[in-house]
Protein backbone atom coordinates (compact mmCIF):
# COMPACT_ATOMS: atom_id res chain seq x y z
CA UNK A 1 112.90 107.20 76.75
CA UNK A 2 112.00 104.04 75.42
CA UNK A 3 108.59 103.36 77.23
CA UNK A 4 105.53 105.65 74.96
CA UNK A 5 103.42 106.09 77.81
CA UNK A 6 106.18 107.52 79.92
CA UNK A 7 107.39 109.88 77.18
CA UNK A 8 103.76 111.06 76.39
CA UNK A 9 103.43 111.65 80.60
CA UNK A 10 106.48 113.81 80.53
CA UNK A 11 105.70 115.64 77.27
CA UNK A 12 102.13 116.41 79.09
CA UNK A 13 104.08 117.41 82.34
CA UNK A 14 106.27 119.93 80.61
CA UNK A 15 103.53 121.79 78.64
CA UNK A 16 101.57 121.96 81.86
CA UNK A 17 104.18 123.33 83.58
CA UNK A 18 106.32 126.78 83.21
CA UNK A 19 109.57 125.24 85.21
CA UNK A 20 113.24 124.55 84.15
CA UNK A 21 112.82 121.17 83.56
CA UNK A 22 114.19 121.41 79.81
CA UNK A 23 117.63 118.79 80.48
CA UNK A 24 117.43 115.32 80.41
CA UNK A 25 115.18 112.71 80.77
CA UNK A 26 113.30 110.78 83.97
CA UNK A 27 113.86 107.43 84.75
CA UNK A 28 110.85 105.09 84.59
CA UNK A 29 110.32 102.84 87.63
CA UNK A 30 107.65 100.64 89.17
CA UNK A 31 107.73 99.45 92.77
CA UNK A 32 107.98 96.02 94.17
CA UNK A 33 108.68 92.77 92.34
CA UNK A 34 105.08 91.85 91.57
CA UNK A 35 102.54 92.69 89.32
CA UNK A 36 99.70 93.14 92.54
CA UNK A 37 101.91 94.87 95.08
CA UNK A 38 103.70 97.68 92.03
CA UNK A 39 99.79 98.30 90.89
CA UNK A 40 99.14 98.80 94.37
CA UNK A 41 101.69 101.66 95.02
CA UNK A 42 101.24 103.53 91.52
CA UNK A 43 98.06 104.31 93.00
CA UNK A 44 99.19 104.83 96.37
CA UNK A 45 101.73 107.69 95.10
CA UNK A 46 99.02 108.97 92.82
CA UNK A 47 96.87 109.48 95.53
CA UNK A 48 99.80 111.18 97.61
CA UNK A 49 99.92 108.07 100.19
CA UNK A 50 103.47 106.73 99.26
CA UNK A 51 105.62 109.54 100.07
CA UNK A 52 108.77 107.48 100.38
CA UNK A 53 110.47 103.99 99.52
CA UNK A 54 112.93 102.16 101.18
CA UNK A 55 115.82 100.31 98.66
CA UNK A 56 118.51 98.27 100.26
CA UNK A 57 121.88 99.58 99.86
CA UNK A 58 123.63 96.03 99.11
CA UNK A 59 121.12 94.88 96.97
CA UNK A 60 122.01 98.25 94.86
CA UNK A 61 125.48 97.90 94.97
CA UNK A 62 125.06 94.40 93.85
CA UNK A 63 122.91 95.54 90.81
CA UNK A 64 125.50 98.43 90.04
CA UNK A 65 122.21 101.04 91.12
CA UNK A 66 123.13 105.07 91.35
CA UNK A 67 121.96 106.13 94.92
CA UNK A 68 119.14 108.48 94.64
CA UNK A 69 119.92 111.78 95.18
CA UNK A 70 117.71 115.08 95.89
CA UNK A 71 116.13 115.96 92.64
CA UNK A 72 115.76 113.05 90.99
CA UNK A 73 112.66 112.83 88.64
CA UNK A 74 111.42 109.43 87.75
CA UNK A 75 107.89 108.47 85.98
CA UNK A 76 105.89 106.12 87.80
CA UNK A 77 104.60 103.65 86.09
CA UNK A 78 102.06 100.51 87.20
CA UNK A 79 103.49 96.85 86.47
CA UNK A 80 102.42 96.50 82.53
CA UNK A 81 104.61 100.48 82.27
CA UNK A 82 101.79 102.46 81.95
CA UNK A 83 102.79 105.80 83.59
CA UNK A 84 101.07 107.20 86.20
CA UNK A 85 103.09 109.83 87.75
CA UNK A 86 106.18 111.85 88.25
CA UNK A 87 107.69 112.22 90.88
CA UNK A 88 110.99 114.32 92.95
CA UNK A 89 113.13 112.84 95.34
CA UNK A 90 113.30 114.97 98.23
CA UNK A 91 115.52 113.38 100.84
CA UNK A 92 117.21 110.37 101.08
CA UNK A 93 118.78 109.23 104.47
CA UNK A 94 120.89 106.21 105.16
CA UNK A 95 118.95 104.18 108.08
CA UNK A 96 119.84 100.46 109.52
CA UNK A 97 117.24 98.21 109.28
CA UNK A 98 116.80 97.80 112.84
CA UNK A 99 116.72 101.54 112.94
CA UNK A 100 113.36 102.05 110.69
CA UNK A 101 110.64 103.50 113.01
CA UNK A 102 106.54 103.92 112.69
CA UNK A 103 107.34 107.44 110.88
CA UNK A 104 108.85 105.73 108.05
CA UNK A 105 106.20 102.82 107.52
CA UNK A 106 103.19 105.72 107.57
CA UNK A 107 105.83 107.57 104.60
CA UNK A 108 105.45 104.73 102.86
CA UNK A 109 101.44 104.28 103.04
CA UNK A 110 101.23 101.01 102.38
CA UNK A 111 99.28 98.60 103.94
CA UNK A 112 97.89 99.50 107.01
CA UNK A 113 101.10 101.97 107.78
CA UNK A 114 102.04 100.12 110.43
CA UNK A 115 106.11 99.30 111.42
CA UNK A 116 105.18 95.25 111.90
CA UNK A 117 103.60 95.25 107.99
CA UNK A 118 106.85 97.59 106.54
CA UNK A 119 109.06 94.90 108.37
CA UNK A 120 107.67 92.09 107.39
CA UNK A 121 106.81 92.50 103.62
CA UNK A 122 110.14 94.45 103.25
CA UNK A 123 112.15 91.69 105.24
CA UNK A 124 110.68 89.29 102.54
CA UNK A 125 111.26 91.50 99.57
CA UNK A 126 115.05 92.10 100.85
CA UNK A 127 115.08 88.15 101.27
CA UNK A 128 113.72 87.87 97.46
CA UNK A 129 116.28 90.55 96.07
CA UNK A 130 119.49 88.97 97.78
CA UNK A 131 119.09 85.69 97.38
CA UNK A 132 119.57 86.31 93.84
CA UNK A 133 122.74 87.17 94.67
CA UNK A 134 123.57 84.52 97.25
CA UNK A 135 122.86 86.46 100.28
CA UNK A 136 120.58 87.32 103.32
CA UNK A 137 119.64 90.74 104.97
CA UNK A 138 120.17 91.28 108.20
CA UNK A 139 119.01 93.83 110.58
CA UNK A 140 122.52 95.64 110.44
CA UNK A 141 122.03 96.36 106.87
CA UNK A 142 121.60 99.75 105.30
CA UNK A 143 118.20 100.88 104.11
CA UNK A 144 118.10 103.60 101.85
CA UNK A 145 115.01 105.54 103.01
CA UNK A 146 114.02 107.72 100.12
CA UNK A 147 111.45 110.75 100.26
CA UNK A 148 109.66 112.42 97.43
CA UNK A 149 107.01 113.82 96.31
CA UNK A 150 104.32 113.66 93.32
CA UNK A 151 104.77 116.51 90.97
CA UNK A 152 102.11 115.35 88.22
CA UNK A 153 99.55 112.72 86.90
CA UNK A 154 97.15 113.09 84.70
């Protein structure tokens, strides 16, 4: 693990904790594409608000991303990769766009919770994120809706 401030997170995490966490290493993630919005939700999972995040499938594919799975661990960390958290994936679910409801938007905790502020900032982050690639979402495409939950900060 390249990032100090991760590595000294997880080193606290495991002698806090008697678990079986002894194989292999976290991966280190911030959310968002912007310094204001990733500082944002590293506080909003440390405070247990963002329970979930929503990654588009094609923009993963394009990047050559592993899908989350149940039991991933990954270090939160705010936009400068100071860590903040850890965190467990819990359940991830394959959902169209157009299929996204309220439940999912109060998961995520941001803003005010609401479906109309999840569609619209995430329509214009999925606009960001693709047109690096030449392309455009739509509301066909596949959202993957990931759940977790915050297993230490300090």
């Amino acid at each position: 693990m390249e990032n100090a401030s991760a590595q000294e997170l997880w080193t606290d995490f495991l002698n806090s904790e008697s678990n079986s966490f002894t194989e292999g290493t976290p991966k280190v993630i911030h959310f968002c594409d912007n310094e204001k919005d990733a500082n944002i939700c590293s506080e909003l999972v440390d405070k247990e608000i963002k329970r979930a995040s929503s990654h588009s499938l094609l923009g993963m594919q394009l990047r050559k991303e592993v899908l989350p799975k149940i039991g991933d661990l990954a270090i939160v960390t705010d936009w400068k990769g100071v860590a903040q958290s850890i965190i467990r994936t819990t359940s991830v679910r394959l959902i169209p766009y157009f299929a996204i409801r309220e439940e999912h938007a109060r998961m995520e905790g941001e803003g005010d919770k609401s479906l109309a502020y999840w569609k619209k900032v995430h329509w214009d982050y999925y606009t960001r994120e693709l047109a690096e690639f030449g392309k455009v979402p739509r509301e066909s495409m596949i959202v993957v809706f990931e759940q977790f939950e915050k297993l230490y900060s300090k």
